[in-house]
Protein backbone atom coordinates (compact mmCIF):
# COMPACT_ATOMS: atom_id res chain seq x y z
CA UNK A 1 78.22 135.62 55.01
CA UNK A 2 80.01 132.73 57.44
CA UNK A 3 83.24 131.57 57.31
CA UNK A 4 84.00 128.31 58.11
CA UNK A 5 86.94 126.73 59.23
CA UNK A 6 88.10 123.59 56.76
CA UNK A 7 88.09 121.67 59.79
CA UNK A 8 84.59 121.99 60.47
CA UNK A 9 83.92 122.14 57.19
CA UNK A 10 85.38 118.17 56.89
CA UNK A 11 83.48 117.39 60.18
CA UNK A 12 80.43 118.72 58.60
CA UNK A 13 80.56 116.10 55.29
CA UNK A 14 81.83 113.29 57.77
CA UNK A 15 78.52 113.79 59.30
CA UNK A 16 76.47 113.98 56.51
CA UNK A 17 78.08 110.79 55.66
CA UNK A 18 77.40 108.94 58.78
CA UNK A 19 74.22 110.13 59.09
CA UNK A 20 72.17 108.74 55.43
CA UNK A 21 70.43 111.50 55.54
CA UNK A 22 69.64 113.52 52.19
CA UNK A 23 71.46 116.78 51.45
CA UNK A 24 68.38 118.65 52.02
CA UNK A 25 67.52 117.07 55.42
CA UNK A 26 70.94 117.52 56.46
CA UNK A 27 71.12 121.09 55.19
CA UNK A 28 68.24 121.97 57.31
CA UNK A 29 68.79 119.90 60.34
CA UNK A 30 72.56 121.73 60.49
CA UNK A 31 71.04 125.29 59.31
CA UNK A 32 73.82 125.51 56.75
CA UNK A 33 72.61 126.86 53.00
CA UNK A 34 72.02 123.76 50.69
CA UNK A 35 74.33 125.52 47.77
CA UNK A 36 77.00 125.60 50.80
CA UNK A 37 76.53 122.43 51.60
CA UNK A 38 76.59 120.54 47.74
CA UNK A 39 79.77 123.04 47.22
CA UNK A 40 81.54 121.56 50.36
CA UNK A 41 80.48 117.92 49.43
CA UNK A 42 81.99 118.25 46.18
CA UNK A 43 85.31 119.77 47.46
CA UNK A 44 86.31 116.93 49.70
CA UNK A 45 84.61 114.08 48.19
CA UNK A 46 86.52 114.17 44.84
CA UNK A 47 88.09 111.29 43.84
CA UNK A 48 91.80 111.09 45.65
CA UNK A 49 90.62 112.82 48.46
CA UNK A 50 91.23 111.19 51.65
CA UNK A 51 88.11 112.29 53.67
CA UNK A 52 85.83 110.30 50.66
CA UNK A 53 88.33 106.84 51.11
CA UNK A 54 88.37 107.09 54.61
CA UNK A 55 84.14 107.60 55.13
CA UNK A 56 83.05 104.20 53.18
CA UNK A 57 79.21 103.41 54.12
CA UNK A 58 79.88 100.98 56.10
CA UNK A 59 82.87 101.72 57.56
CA UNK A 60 85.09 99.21 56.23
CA UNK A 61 88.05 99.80 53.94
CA UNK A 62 88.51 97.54 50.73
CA UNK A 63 91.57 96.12 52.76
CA UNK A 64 89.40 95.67 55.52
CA UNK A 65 87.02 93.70 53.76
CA UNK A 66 89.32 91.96 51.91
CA UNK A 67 91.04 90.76 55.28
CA UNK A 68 87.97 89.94 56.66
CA UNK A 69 86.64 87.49 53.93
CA UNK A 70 90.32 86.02 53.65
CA UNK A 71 89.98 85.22 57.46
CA UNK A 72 86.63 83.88 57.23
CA UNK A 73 86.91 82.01 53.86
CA UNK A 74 87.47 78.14 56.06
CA UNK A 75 85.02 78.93 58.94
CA UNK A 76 82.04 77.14 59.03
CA UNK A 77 78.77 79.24 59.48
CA UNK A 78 78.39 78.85 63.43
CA UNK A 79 82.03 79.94 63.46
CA UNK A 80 81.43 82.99 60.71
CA UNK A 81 78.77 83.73 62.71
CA UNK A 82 80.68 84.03 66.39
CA UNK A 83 83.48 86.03 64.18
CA UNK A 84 80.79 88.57 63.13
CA UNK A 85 79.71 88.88 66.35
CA UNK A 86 83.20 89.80 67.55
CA UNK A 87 83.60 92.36 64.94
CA UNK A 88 80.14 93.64 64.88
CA UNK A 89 79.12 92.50 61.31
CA UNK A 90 76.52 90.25 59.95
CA UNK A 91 76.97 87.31 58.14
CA UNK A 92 75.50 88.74 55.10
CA UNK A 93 77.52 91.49 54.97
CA UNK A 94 80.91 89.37 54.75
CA UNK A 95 79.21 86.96 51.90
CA UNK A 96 78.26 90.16 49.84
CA UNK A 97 82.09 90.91 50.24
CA UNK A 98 83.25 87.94 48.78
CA UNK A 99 81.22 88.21 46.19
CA UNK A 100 82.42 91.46 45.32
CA UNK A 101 86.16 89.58 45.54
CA UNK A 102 84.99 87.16 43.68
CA UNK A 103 83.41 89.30 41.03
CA UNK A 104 86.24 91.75 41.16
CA UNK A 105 88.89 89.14 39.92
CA UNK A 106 86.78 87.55 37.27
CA UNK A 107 87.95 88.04 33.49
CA UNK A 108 85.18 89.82 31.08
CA UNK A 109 84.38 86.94 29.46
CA UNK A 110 83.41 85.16 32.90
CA UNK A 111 81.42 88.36 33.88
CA UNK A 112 79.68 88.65 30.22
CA UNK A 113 79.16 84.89 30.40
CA UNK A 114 77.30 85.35 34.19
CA UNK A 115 75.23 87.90 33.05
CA UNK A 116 74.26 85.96 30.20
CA UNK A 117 73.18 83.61 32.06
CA UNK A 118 71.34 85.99 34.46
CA UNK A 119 69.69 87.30 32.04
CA UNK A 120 68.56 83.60 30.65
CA UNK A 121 67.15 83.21 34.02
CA UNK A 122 65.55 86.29 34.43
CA UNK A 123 63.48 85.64 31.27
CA UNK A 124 62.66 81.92 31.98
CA UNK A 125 61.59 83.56 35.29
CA UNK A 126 59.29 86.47 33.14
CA UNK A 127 57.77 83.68 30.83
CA UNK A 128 56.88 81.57 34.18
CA UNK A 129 55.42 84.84 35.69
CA UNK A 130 53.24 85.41 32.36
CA UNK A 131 51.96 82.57 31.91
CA UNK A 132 50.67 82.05 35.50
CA UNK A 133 48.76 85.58 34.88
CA UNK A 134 47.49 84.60 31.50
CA UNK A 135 46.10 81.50 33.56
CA UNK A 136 44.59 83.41 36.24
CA UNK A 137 43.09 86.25 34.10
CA UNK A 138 41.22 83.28 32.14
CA UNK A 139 40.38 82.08 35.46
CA UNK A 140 39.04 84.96 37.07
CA UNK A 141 37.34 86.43 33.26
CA UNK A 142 35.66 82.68 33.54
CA UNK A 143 34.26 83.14 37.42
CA UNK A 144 32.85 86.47 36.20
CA UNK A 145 31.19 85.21 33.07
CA UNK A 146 29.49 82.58 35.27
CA UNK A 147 28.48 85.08 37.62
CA UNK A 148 26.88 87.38 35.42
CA UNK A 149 24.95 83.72 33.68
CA UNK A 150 23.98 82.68 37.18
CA UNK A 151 22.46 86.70 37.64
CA UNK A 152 20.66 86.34 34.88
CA UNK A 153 19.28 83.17 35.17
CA UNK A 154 18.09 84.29 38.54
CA UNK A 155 16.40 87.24 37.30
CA UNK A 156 14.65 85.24 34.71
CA UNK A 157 13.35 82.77 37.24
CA UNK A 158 12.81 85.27 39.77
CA UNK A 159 14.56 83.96 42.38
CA UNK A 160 16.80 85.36 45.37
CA UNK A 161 20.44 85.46 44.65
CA UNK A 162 20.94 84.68 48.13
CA UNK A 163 18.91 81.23 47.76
C-alpha cells in the first residue's frame, strides 16, 4: 500500500477541484484508488478547513466578490464590461453576485414573499403552457380526423390521393 505525503495529498484535491472532473474520472486519470480518493476529499474539504475556502469554483472569495460588485455597483454596462475584461470575468458572472448580495441580506419575509411570487409566476406560466397544448392537440386531433374523411372519401370515389 502507498503512502502519501499530506502535501501531495492537498495538491491532489486542489486538482480535482480545478479540474470539474468526477471523482471517478479523476480517480482513474491520476491512477489513485477511488476509496483513497473520496477518503482524502472528505479529510480536507470539511467545513473549517482552509484548502475547501480557499478552492471556490470559480476562484473568487466571498470578499472578493463582494468587492467586486461594490466596485462595479455605479458603472454603466460598457464600463462593467471593460472592468470584466481587466479582471477576466464576465458580466454575468458579477450580476449573479449581486444577486446573491442582494439575496443574502434580505429578511425571510422578503425571501418567502419573492418566492411567492415566483411561484405565482411559474404557474401563470404552466396554465399559459397548457392551454397552448390543449389548443394544439385539438388542432392536430382535427387535421387527422380530416385526413382520415378525405381517405375515405377517396376510396369511395376511387380516386388518387395524389389528385
Amino acid at each position: 500500500m502507498k503512502h502519501y505525503p499530506e502535501e501531495h495529498k492537498q495538491a491532489v484535491i486542489r486538482k480535482l477541484l480545478e479540474s470539474g472532473l468526477s471523482l471517478g474520472q479523476f480517480a482513474k486519470l491520476e491512477s489513485i484508488n477511488l476509496s483513497t480518493l473520496y477518503s482524502w476529499r472528505d479529510k480536507y474539504l470539511k467545513v473549517g478547513s482552509s484548502l475547501a475556502e480557499s478552492n471556490n469554483l470559480d476562484g473568487w472569495s466571498p470578499e472578493q466578490k463582494f468587492s467586486i460588485v461594490l466596485e462595479t455597483s455605479a458603472l454603466s454596462e460598457i464600463e462593467l464590461s471593460e472592468y470584466c475584461r481587466e479582471k477576466g470575468l464576465y458580466p454575468e458572472q458579477v450580476k449573479e453576485w449581486k444577486q446573491s448580495c442582494i439575496a443574502g441580506n434580505q429578511t425571510q419575509a422578503q425571501q418567502r414573499k419573492q418566492l411567492a411570487q415566483e411561484r405565482k409566476a411559474d404557474r401563470k406560466r404552466i396554465k399559459e403552457l397548457e392551454k397552448e397544448l390543449k389548443r394544439k392537440d385539438a388542432a392536430l386531433a382535427e387535421t387527422a380526423a380530416l385526413l382520415v374523411l378525405r381517405k375515405k372519401l377517396n376510396a369511395y370515389w376511387g380516386e388518387d390521393e395524389d389528385s
